[in-house]
Protein backbone atom coordinates (compact mmCIF):
# COMPACT_ATOMS: atom_id res chain seq x y z
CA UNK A 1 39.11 -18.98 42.25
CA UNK A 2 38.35 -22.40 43.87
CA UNK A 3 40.95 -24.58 44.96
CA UNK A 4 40.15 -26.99 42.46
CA UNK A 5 41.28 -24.53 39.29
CA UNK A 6 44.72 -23.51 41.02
CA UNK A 7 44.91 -27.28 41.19
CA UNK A 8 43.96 -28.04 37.37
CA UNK A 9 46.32 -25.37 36.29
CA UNK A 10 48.87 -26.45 37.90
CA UNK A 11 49.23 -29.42 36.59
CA UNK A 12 47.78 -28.53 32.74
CA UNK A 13 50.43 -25.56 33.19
CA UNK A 14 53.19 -26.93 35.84
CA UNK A 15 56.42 -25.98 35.80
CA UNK A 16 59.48 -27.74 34.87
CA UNK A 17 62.85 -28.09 37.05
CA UNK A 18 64.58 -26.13 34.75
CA UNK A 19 62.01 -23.37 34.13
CA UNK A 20 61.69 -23.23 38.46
CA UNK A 21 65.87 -22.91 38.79
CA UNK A 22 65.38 -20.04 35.71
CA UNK A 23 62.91 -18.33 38.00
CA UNK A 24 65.11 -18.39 41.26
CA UNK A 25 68.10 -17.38 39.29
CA UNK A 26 66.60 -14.43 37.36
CA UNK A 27 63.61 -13.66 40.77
CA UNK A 28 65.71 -15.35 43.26
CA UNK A 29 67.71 -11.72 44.61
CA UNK A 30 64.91 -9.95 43.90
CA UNK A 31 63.36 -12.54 46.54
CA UNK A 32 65.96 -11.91 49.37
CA UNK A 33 65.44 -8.33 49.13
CA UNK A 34 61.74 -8.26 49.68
CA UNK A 35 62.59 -10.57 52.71
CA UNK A 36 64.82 -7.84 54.09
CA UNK A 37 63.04 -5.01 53.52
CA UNK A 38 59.78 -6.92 55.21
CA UNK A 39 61.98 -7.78 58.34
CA UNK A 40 63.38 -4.28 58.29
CA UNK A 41 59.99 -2.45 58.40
CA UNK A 42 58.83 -4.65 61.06
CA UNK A 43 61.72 -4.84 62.97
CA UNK A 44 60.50 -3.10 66.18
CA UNK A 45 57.30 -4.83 65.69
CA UNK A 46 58.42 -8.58 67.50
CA UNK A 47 58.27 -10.01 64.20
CA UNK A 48 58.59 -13.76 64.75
CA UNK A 49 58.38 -15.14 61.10
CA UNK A 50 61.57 -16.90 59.78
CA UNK A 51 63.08 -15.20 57.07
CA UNK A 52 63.11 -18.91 55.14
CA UNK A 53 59.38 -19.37 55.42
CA UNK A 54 58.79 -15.92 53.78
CA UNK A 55 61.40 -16.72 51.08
CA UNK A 56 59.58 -19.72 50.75
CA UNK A 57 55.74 -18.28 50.59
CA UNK A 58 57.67 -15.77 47.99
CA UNK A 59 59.04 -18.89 45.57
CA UNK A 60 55.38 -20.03 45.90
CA UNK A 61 54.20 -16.96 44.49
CA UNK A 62 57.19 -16.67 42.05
CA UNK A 63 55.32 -20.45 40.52
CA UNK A 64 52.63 -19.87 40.83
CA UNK A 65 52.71 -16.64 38.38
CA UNK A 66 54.89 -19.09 36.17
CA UNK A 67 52.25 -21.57 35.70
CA UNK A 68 49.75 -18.47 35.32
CA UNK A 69 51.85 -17.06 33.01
CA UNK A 70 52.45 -19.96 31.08
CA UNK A 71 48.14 -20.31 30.74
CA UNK A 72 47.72 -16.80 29.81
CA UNK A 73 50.09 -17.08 26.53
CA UNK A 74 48.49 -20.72 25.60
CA UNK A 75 45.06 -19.02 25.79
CA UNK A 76 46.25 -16.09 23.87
CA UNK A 77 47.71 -18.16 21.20
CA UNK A 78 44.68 -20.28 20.97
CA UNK A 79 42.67 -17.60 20.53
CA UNK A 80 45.14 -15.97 17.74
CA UNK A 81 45.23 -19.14 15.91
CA UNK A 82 41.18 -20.02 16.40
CA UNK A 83 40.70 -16.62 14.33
CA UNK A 84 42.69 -17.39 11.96
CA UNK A 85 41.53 -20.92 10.58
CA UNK A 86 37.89 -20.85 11.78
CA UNK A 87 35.58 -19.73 9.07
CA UNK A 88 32.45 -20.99 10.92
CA UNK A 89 30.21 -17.73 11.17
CA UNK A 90 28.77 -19.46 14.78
CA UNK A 91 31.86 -20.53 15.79
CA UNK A 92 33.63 -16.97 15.02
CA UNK A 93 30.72 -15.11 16.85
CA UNK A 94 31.68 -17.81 19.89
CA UNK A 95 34.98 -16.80 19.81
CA UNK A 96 34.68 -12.75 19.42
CA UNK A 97 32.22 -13.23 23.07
CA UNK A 98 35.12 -15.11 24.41
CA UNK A 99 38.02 -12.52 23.00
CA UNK A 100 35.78 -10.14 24.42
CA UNK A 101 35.83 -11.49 27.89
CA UNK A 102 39.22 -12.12 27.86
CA UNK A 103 39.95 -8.97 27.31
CA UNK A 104 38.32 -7.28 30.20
CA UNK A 105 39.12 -9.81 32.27
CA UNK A 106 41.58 -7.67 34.52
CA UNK A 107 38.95 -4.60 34.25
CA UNK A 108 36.86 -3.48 37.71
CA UNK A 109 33.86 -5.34 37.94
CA UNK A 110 35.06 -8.04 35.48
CA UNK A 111 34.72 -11.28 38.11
CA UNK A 112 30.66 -10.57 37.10
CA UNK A 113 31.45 -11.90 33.73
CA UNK A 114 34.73 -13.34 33.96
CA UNK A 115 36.70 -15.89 31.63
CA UNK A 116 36.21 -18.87 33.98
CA UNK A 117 36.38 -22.60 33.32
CA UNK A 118 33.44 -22.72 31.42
CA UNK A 119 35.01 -20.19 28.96
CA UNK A 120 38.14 -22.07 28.60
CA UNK A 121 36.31 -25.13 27.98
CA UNK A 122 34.63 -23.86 24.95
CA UNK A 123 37.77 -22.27 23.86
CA UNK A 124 39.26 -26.22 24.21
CA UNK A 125 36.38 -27.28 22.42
CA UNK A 126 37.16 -24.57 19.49
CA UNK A 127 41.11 -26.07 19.26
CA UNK A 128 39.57 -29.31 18.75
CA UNK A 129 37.81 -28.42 15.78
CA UNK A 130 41.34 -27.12 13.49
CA UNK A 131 43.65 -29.81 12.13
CA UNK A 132 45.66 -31.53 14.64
CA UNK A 133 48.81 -30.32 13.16
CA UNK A 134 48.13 -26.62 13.65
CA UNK A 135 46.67 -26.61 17.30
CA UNK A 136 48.76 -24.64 19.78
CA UNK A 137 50.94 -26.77 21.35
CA UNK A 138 51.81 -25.56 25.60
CA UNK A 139 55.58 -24.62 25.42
CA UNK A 140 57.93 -23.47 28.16
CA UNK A 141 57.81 -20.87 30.26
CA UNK A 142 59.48 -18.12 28.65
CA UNK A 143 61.34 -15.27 30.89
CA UNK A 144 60.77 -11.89 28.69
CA UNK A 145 60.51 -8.72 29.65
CA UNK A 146 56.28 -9.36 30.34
CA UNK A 147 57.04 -12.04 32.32
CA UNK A 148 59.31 -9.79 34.06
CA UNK A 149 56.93 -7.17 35.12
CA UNK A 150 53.99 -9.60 35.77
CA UNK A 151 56.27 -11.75 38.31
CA UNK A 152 56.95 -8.04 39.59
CA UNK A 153 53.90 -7.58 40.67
CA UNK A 154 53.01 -10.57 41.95
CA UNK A 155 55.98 -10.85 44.64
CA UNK A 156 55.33 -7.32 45.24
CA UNK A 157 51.75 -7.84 46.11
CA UNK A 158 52.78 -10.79 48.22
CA UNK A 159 54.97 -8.52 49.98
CA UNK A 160 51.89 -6.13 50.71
CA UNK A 161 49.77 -9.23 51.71
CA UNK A 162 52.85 -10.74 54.26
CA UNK A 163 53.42 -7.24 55.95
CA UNK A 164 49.44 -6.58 56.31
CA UNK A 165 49.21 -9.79 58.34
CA UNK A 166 52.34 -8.69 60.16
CA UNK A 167 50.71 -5.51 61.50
CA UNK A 168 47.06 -7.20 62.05
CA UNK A 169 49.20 -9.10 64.58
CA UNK A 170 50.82 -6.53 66.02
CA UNK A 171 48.60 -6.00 68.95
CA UNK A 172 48.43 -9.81 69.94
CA UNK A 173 52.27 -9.89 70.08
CA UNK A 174 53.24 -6.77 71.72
CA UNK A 175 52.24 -8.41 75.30
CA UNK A 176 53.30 -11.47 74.62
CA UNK A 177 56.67 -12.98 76.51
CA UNK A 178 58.74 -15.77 74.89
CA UNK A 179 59.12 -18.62 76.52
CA UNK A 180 62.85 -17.80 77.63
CA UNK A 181 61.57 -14.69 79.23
CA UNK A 182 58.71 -16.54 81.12
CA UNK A 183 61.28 -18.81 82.84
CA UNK A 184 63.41 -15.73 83.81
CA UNK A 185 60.74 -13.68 85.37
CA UNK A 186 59.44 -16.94 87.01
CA UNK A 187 62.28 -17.51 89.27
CA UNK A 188 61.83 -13.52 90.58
């Protein structure tokens, strides 16, 4: 994804001070622990990292799966609604393609024909044409048991992608000598 659609969702589908202290209270231990574990697999590894800048790149990906989240249900809802009040035949068929899309959108091979911007565009476009009063409205980031096992996966998978870097490292730290150590061995 370019950087310019993690910017436009983030702030069509930002997160609210309250919904970020409802993620770090419900994801927030969860958190800590992947921290520990990470610095107890690579413990014999000279792992430099702090522990609060991997918490941190962890609540980064703990918002950023909020705000993902919170675009996922908006489309899905907008797409359950569209059905519902379009009678358009051209319009319907528009929507079925993008349905269709969406729903393989997670599937191997899918970034070929993908649900992109262009997709949610027309989907916008579709809102637009039902009465004002019964267009989806975006609503707060609600913590369910879905949200639960997405935001799962995603700190998870961060966990993966901290502790591969980690290890690709390795070999460029296991020669190195800290700064401390340098001034010790100078004065030999």
């Amino acid at each position: 994804m370019a950087k310019s659609v993690v910017n436009a969702i983030f702030d069509s589908f930002g997160l609210t001070n309250e919904e970020c202290l409802e993620l770090e209270s419900k994801f927030g231990k969860l958190c800590y622990k992947i921290v520990w574990e990470l610095k107890r697999k690579n413990s014999k590894n000279n792992y430099t990292e702090d522990l609060d800048d991997v918490m941190q790149e962890l609540r980064i990906s703990m918002v950023k799966a909020g705000c993902y989240y919170k675009r996922q249900t908006y489309l899905e809802e907008c797409m359950k609604i569209c059905s519902e009040y379009i009678k358009d035949e051209f319009l319907l068929l528009v929507l079925n393609v993008l349905r269709d899309l969406w729903s393989i959108r997670t599937h191997h091979g899918a970034h070929r024909t993908c649900f992109g911007e262009y997709q949610e565009s027309l989907l916008g476009m579709l809102v637009l044409t039902l009465d004002e009063n019964i267009r989806p409205k975006k609503r707060k980031l609600e913590v369910d048991s879905d949200f639960g096992t997405y935001c799962k996966a995603i700190l998870w998978n961060c966990q993966k992608n901290l502790g591969r870097k980690i290890s690709k490292m390795r070999n460029i730290r296991n020669n190195c000598v800290s700064i401390s150590e340098f001034d010790y061995m100078g004065s030999l």
